[in-house]
Protein backbone atom coordinates (compact mmCIF):
# COMPACT_ATOMS: atom_id res chain seq x y z
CA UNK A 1 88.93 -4.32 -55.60
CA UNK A 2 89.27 -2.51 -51.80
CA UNK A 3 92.22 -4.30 -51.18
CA UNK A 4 93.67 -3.24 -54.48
CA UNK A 5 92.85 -0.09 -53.66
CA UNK A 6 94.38 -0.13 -50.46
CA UNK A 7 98.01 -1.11 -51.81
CA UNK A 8 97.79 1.43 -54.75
CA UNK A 9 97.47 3.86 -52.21
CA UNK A 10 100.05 3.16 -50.12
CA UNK A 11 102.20 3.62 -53.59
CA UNK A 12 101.10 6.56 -53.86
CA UNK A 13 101.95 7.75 -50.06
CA UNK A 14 105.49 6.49 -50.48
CA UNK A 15 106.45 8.00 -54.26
CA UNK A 16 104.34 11.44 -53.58
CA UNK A 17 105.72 11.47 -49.60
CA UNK A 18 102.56 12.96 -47.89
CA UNK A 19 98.85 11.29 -47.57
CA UNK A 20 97.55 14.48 -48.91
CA UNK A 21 99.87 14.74 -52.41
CA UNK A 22 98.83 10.90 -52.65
CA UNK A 23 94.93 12.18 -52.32
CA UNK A 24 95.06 14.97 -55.17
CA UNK A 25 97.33 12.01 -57.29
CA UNK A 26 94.75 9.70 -56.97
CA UNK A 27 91.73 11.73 -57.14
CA UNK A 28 90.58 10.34 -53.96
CA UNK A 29 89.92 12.65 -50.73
CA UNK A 30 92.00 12.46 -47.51
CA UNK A 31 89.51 10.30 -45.21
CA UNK A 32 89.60 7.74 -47.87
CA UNK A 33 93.07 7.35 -48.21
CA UNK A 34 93.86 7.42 -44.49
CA UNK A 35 91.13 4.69 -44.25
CA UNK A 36 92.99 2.65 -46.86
CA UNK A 37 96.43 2.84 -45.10
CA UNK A 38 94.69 1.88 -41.20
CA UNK A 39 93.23 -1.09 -43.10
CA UNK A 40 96.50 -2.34 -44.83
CA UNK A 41 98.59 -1.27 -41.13
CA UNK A 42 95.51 -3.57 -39.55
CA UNK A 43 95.67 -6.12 -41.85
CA UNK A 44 99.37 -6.59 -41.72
CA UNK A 45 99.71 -5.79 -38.01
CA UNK A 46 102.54 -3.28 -38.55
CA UNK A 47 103.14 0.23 -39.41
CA UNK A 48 103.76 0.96 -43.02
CA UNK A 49 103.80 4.83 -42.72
CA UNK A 50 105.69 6.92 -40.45
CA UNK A 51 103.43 10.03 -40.19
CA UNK A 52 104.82 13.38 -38.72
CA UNK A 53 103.34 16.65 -39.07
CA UNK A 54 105.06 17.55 -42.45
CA UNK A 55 105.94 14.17 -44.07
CA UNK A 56 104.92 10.74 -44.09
CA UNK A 57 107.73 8.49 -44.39
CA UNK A 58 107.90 4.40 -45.20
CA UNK A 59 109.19 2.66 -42.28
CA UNK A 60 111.67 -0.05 -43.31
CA UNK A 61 108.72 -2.98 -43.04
CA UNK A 62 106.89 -0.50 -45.11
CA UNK A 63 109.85 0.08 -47.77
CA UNK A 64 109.87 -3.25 -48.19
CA UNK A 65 106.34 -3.73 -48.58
CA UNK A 66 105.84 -1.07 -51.03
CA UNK A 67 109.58 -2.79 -53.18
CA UNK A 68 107.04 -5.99 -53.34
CA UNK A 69 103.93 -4.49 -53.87
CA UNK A 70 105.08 -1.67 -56.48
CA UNK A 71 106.24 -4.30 -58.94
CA UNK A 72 103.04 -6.78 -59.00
CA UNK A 73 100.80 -3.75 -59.53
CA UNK A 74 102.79 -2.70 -62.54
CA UNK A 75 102.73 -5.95 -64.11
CA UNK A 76 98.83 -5.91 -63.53
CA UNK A 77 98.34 -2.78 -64.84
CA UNK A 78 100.15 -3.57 -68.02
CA UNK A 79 98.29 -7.33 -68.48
CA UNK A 80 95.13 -5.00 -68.29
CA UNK A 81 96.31 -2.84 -70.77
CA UNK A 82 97.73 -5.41 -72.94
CA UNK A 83 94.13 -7.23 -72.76
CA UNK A 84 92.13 -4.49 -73.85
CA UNK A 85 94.48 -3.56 -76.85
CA UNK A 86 94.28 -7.35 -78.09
CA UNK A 87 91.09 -6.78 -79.66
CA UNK A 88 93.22 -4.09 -82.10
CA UNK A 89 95.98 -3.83 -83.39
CA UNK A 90 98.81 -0.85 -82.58
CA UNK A 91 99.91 1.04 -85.13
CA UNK A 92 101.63 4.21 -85.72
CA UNK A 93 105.28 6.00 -84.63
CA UNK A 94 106.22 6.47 -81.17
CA UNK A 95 108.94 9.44 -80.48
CA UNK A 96 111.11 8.99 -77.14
CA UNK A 97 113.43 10.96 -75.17
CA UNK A 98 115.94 9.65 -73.06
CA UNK A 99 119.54 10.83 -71.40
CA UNK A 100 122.51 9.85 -73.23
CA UNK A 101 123.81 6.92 -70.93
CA UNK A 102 120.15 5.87 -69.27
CA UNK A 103 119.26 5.43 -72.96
CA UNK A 104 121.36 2.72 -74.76
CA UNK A 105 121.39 0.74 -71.92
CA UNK A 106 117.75 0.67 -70.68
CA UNK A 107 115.48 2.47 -73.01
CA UNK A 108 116.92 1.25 -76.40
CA UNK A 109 116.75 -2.82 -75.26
CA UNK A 110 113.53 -2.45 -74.00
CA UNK A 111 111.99 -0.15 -77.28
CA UNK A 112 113.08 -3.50 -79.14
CA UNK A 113 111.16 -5.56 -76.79
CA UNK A 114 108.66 -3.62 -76.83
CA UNK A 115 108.37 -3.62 -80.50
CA UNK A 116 108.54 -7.28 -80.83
CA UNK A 117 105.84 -7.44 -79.03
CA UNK A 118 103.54 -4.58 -81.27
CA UNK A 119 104.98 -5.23 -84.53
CA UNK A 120 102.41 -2.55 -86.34
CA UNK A 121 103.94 0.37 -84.64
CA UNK A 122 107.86 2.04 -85.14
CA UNK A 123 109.87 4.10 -82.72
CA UNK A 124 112.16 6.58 -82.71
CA UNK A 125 114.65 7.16 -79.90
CA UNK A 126 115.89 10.97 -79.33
CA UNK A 127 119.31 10.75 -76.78
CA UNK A 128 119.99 14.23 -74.85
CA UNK A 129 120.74 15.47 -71.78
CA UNK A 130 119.42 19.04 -71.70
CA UNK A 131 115.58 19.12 -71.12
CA UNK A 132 113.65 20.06 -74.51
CA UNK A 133 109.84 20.92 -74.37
CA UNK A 134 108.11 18.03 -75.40
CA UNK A 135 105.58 20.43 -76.84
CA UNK A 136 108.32 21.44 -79.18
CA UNK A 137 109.85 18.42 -80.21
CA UNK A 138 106.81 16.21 -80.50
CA UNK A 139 108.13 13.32 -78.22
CA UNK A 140 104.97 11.37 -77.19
CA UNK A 141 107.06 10.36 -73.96
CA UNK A 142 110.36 11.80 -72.22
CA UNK A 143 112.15 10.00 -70.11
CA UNK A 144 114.15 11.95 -67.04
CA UNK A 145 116.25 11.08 -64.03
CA UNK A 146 115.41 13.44 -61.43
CA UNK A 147 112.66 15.80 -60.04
CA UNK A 148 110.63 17.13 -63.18
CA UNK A 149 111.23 20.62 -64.18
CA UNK A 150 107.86 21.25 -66.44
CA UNK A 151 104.78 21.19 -64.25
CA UNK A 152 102.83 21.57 -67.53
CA UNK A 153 103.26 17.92 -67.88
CA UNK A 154 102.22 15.17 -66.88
CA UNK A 155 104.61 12.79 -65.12
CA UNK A 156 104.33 9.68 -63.74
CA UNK A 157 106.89 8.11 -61.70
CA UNK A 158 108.22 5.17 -63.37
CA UNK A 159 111.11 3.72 -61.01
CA UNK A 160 114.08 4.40 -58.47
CA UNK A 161 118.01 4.81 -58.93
CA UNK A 162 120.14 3.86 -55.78
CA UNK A 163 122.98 5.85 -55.84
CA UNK A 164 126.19 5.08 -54.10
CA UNK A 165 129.61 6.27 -52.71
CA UNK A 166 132.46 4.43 -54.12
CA UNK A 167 136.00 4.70 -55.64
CA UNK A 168 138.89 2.95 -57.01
CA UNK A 169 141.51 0.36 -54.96
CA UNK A 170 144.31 2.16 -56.53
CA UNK A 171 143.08 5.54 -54.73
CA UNK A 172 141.96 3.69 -51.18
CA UNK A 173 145.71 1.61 -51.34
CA UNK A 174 147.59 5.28 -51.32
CA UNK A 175 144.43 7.01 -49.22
CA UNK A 176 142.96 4.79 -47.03
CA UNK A 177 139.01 4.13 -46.77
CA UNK A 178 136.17 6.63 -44.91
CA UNK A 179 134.31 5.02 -42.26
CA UNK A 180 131.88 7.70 -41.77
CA UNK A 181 130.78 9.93 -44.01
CA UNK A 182 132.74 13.22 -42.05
CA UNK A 183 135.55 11.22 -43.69
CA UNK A 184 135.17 12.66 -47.12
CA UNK A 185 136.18 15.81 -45.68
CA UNK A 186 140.06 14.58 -45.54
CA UNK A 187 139.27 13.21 -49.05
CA UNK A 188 140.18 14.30 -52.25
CA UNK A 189 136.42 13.82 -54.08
CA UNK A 190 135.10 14.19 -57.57
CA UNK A 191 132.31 16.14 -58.18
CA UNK A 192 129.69 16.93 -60.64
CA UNK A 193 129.13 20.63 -61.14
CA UNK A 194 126.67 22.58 -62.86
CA UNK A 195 123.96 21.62 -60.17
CA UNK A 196 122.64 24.46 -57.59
CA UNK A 197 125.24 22.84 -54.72
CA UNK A 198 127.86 21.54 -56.14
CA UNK A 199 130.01 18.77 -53.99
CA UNK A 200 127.22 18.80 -51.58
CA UNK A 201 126.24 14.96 -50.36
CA UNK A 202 123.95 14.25 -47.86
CA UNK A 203 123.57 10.93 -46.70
CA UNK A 204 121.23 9.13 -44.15
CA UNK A 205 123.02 7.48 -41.41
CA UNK A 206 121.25 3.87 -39.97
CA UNK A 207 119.52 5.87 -36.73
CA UNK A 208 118.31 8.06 -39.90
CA UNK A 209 119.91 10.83 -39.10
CA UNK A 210 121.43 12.86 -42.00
CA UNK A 211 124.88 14.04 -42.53
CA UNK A 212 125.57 16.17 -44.89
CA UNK A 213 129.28 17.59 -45.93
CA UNK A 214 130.99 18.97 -48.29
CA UNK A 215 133.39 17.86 -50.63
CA UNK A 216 136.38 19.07 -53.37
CA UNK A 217 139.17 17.37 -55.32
CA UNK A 218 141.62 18.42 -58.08
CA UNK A 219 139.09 16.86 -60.67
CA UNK A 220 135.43 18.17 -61.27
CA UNK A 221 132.98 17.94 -64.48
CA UNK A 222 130.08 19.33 -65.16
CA UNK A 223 129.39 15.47 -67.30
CA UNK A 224 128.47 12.39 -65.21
CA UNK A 225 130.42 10.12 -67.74
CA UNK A 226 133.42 11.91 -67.38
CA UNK A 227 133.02 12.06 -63.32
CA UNK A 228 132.89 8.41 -63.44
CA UNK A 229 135.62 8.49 -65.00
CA UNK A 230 137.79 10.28 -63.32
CA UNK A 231 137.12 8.15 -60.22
CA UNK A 232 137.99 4.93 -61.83
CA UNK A 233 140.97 6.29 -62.97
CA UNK A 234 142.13 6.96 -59.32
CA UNK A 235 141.57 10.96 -58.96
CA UNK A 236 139.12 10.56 -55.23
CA UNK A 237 136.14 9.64 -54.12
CA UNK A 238 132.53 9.93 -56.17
CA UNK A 239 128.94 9.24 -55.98
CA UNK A 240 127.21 7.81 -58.87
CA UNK A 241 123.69 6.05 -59.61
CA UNK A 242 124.53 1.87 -59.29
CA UNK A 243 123.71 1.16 -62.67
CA UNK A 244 126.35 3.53 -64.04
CA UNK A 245 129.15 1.38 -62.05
CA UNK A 246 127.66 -1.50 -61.53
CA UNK A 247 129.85 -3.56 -64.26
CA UNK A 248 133.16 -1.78 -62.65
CA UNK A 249 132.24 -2.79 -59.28
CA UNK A 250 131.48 -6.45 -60.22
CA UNK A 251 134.79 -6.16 -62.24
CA UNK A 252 136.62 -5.22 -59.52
CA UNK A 253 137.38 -2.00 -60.97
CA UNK A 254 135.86 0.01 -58.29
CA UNK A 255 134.55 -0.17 -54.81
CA UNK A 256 131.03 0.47 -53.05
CA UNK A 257 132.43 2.90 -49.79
CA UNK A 258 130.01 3.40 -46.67
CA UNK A 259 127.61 1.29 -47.33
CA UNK A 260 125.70 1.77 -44.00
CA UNK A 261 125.20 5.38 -45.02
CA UNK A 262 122.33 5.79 -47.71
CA UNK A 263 121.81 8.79 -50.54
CA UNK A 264 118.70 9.72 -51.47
CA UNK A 265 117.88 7.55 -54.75
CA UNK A 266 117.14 9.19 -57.65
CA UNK A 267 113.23 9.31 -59.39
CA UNK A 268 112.85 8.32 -62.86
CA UNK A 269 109.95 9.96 -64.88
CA UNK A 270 108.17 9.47 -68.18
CA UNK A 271 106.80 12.84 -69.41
CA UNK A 272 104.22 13.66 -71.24
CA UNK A 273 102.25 16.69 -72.49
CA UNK A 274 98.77 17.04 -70.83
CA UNK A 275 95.95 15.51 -73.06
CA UNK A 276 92.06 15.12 -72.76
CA UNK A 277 93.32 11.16 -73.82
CA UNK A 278 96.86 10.08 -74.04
CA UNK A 279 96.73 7.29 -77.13
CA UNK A 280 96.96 4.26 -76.22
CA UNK A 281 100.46 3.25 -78.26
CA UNK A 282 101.32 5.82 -75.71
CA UNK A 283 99.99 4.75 -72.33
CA UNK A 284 100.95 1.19 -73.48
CA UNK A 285 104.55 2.15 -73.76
CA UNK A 286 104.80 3.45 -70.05
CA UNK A 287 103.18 0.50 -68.78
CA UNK A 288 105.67 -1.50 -70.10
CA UNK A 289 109.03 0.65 -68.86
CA UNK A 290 107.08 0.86 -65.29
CA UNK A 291 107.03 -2.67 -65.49
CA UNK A 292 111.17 -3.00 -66.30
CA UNK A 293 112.54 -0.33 -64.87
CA UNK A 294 110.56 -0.10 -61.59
CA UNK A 295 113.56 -0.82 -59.74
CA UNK A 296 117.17 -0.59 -60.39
């Protein structure tokens, strides 16, 4: 049980990004979870965390470590919860938020798992961009890419969108491709607007430096769908989360562009309103999406 404690904890150091945010998340004090991290660093005979005096940062041995270990302790978590429920049976309705493209393709797929699996219980799936008070709409869990804006909930961090530069062959034929990421400045780019810095990208180079410029095109949106869009039909350059692209790029359709340059993924949440005891249809459901949608 200490060394299961020891690798939860490092979880928690990577997702929260400090020792002492992964303290308060786990209800644990500071000594203890700076013991647990010199044990696993001692046991593996490398360093996991990159400490500084703001920050504490996964080194790459420890990115991958946490990638592995992330995934095996969701799975455990839900066989525990799945156990215990096996002695009753779920019922009831389950209401679910979700954005309007992360929902078809993940969400709704999995719900029907999910259901196959607890055939007592029904679900009904909500699609919307704009945040709505879960306290308002009743949803027992909202799903949302992104920092959360409602610290009245709580939210739990569920998995990890790589996002990625890329654009169409017909626009690098006539444009040529960006080898660094100063580049985009001779670029005509797509952006998304509506955000507090519009056609502002910042990108980590390998050294982990981080470069950040700023871009503009004849083509903006304030819709991710239609950004996309507009770079597959040729109109610049664009940044978009993988799994929005990810059948154009196999297809051909559009290209990955400075790939040794990394964005800053993307957290995915499930949100829920604060409870003395979230039910257990409830707790059961978020098992299961941290289980699938860990990574993407």
């Amino acid at each position: 049980m200490d060394a299961l404690r020891d690798l939860e904890t490092l979880v928690a150091i990577v997702e929260e990004g400090s020792l002492t945010s992964a303290a308060r998340r786990l209800g644990r004090s500071l000594q203890a979870v700076s013991r647990s991290l010199q044990m696993l660093e001692r046991a593996h005979g490398s360093t996991l965390i990159v400490r500084t005096t703001r920050t504490s940062q996964p080194s790459a041995a420890g990115m991958r470590f946490y990638e592995r270990v992330k995934g095996a302790l969701s799975e455990l978590e839900l066989a525990r919860t799945e156990l215990a429920e096996e002695a009753h049976q779920l019922s009831g309705r389950l209401h679910v938020n979700a954005p309007t493209l992360f929902g078809p393709k993940f969400i709704a797929p999995l719900a029907a798992e999910f259901l196959q699996r607890h055939r007592q219980l029904t679900l009904s799936l909500d699609l919307s961009d704009d945040y709505r008070d879960p306290a308002e709409t009743g949803a027992d869990v909202t799903i949302r890419i992104g920092e959360t804006p409602d610290s009245r909930l709580i939210a739990r961090r569920i998995g990890t969108l790589r996002r990625v530069v890329f654009a169409a062959p017909a626009y690098l034929a006539e444009h040529g491709r960006p080898a660094h990421p100063r580049d985009l400045l001779k670029h005509e780019c797509v952006v998304r607007t509506g955000g507090p810095h519009p056609g502002r990208w910042l990108l980590s180079a390998p050294g982990g430096d981080e470069i950040a410029v700023t871009v503009s095109g004849r083509f903006d949106s304030n819709q991710v769908a239609a950004v996309n869009a507009g770079v597959l039909g040729g109109m610049g350059i664009g940044v978009a989360a993988y799994w929005q692209i990810q059948e154009w790029v196999e297809a051909g359709s559009v290209e990955v562009l400075l790939p040794d340059f990394q964005l800053a993924p993307l957290p995915l949440h499930a949100m829920w309103v604060k409870t003395r005891r979230l039910p257990q249809r409830t707790r059961l459901l978020v098992d299961f999406l941290a289980v699938k949608l860990w990574q993407l």
